[in-house]
C-alpha atoms as a PDB file:
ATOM      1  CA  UNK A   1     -53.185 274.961 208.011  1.00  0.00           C
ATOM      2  CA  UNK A   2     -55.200 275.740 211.163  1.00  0.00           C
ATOM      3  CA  UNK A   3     -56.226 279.622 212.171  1.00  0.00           C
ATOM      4  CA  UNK A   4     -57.134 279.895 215.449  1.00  0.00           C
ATOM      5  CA  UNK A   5     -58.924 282.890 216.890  1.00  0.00           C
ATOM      6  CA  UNK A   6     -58.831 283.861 220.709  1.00  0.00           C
ATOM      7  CA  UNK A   7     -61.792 286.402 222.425  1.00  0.00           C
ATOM      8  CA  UNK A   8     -62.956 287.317 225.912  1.00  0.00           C
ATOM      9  CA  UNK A   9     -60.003 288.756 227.846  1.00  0.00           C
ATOM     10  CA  UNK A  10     -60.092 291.452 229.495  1.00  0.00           C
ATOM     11  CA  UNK A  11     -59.678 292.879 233.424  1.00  0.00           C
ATOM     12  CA  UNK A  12     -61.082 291.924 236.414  1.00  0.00           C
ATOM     13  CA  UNK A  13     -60.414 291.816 239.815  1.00  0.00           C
ATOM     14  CA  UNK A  14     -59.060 289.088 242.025  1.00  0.00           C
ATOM     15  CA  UNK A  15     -62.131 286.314 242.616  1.00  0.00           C
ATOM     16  CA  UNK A  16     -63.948 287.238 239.553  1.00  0.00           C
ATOM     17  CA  UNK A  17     -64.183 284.601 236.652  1.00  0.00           C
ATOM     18  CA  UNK A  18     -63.482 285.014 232.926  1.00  0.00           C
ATOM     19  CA  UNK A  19     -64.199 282.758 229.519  1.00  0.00           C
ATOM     20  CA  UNK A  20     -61.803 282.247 227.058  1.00  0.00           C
ATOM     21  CA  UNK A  21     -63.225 281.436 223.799  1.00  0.00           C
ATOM     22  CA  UNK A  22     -60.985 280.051 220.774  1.00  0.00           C
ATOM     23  CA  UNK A  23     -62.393 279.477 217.208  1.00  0.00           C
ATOM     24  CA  UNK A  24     -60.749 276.912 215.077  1.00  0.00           C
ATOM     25  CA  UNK A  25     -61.143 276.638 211.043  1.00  0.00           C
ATOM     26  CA  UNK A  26     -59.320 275.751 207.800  1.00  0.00           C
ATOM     27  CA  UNK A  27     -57.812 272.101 208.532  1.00  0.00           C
ATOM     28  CA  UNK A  28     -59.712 271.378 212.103  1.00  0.00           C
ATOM     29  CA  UNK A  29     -59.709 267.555 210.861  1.00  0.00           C
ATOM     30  CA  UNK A  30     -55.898 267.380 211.657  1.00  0.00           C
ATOM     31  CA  UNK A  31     -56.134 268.405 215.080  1.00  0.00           C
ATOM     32  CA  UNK A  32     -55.293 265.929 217.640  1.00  0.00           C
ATOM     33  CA  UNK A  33     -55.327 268.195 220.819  1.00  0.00           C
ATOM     34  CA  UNK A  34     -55.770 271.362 221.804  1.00  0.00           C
ATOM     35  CA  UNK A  35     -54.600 273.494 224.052  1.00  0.00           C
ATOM     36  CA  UNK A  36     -53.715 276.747 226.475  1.00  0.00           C
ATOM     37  CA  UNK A  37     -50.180 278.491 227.171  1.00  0.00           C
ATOM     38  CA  UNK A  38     -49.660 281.978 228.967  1.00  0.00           C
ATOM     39  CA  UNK A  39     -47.205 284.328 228.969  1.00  0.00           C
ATOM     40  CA  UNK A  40     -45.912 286.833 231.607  1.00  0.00           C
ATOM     41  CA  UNK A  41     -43.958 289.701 230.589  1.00  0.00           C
ATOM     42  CA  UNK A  42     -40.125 288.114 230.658  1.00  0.00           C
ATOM     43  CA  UNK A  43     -41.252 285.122 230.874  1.00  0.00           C
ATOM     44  CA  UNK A  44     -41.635 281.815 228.481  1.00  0.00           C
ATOM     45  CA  UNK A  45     -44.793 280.029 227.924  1.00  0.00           C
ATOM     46  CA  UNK A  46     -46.556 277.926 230.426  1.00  0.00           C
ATOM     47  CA  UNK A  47     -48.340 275.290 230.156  1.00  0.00           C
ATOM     48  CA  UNK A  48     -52.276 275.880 231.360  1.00  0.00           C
ATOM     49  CA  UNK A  49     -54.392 273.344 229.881  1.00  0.00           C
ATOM     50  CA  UNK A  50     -54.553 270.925 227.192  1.00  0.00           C
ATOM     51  CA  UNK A  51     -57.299 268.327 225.931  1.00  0.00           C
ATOM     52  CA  UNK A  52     -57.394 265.789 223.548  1.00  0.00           C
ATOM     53  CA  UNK A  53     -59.855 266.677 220.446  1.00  0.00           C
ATOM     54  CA  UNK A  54     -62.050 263.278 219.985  1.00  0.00           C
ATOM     55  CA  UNK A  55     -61.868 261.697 223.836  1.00  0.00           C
ATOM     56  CA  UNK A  56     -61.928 265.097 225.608  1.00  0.00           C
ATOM     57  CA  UNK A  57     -59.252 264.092 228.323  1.00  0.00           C
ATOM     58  CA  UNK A  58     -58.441 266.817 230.145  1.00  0.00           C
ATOM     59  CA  UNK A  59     -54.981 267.689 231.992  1.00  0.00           C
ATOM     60  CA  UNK A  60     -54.462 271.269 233.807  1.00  0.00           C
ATOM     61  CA  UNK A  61     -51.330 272.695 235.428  1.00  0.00           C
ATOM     62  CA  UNK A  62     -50.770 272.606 239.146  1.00  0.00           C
ATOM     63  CA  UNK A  63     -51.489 276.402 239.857  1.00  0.00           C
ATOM     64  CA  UNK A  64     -54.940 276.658 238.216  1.00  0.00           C
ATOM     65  CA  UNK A  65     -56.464 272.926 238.872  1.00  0.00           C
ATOM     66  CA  UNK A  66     -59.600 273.164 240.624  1.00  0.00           C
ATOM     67  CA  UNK A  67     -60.138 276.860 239.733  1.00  0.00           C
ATOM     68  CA  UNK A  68     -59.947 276.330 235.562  1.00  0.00           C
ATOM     69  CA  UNK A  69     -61.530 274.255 233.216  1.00  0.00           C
ATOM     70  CA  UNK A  70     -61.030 273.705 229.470  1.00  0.00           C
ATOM     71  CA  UNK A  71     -64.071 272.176 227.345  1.00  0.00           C
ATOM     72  CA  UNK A  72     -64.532 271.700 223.497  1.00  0.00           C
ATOM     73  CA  UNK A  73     -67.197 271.821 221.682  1.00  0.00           C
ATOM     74  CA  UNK A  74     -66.013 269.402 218.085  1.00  0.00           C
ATOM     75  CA  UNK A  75     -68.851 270.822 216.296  1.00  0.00           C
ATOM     76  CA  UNK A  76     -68.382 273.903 216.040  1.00  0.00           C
ATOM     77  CA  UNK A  77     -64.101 273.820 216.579  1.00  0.00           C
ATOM     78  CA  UNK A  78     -64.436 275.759 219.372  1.00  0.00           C
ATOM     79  CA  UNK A  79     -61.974 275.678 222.695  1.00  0.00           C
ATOM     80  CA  UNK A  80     -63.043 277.150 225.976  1.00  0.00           C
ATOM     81  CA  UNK A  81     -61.253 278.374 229.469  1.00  0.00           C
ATOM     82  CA  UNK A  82     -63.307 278.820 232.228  1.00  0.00           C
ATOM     83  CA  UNK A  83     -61.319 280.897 234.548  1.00  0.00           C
ATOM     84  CA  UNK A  84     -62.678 280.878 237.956  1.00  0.00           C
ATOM     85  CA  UNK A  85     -61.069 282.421 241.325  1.00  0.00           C
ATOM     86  CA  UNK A  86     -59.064 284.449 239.893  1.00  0.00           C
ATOM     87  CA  UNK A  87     -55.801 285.635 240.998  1.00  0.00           C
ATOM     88  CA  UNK A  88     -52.955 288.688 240.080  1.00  0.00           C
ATOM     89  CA  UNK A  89     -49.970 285.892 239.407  1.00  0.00           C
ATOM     90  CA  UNK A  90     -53.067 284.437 236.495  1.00  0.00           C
ATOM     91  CA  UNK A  91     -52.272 288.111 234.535  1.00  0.00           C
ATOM     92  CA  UNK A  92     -50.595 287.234 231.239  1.00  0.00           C
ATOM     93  CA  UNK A  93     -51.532 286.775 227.720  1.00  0.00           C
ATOM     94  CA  UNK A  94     -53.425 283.620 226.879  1.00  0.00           C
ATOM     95  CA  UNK A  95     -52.474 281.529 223.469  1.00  0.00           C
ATOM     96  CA  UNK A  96     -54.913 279.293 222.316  1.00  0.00           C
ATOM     97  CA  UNK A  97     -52.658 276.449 220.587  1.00  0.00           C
ATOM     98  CA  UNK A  98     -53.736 273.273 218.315  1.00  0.00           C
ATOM     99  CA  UNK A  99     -51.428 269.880 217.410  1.00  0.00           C
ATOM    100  CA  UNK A 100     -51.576 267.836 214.722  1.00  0.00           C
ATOM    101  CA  UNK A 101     -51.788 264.095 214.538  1.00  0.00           C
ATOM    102  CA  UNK A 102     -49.009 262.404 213.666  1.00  0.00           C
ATOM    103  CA  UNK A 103     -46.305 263.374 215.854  1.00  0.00           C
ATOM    104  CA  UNK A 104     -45.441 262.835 219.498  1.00  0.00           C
ATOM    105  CA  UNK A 105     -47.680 265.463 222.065  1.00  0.00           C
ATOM    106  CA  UNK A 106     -46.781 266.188 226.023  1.00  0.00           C
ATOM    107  CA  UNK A 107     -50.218 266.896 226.989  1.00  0.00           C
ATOM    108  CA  UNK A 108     -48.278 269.615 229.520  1.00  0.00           C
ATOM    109  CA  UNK A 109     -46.086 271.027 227.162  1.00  0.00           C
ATOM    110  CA  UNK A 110     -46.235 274.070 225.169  1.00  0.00           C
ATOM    111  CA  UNK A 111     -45.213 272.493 221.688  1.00  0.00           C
ATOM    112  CA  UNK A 112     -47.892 273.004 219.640  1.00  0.00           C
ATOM    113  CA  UNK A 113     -48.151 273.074 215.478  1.00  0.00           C
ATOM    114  CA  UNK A 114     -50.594 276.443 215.319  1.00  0.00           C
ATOM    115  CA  UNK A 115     -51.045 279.404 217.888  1.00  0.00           C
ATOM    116  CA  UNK A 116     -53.623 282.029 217.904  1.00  0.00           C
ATOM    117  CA  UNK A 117     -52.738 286.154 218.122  1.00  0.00           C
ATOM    118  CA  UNK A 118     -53.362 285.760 222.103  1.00  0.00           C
ATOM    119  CA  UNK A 119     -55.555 287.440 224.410  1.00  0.00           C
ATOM    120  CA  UNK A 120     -54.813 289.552 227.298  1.00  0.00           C
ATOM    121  CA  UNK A 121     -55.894 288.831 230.941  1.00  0.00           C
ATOM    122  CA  UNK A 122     -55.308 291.081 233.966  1.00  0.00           C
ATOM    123  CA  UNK A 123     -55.874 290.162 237.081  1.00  0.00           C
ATOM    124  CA  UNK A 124     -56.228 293.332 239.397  1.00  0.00           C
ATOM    125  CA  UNK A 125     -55.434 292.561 243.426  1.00  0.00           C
END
């Protein structure tokens, strides 16, 4: 099993930035790539950003490329967001999600093994 552990949402105002931190421990060895999905009220999960644990490719949804960046640091299991430029249709919850080798991943999906609790971002306009 993986836990994962979200922190820094909170509210801000359109333009600011935010950092998403996510802390990964118990199994971290099976994790093949790692990722983050949001959720609007009503809506399903979307795809943000994903990245592969040992090469650190990278691969970001069309609405926040250029303004977001994900970043992992394998030492210390820990997964990153940098949310820059942000904007009110970015307000959702924010999963932090892990896979685990040995099955089939779409690097821009939203299938993932583990999921944190989530963290809240709001975007005020």
């Amino acid at each position: 099993q993986v836990q994962l552990v979200e922190n820094g949402g909170g509210l801000v105002q359109t333009g600011d930035s935010l950092r998403l931190s996510c802390a990964a421990s118990g199994r971290t060895s099976e994790v093949a790539a790692m990722g983050w999905v949001r959720q609007s009220p009503g809506e399903d999960r979307l795809f943000v950003a994903s990245i592969t644990w040992s090469g650190g490719s990278t691969f970001y949804a069309d609405s926040v490329k250029g303004r977001f960046s994900i970043s992992r640091d394998n030492t210390n299991n820990m997964l990153y967001l940098q949310m820059d430029s942000l904007k009110p249709e970015d307000t959702a919850v924010y999963y932090c999600a892990a896979r685990s080798y040995g099955s089939s991943w779409n690097a821009r999906g939203s299938d993932y093994d583990y999921w944190g609790q989530g963290t809240q971002v709001t975007v005020s306009s």
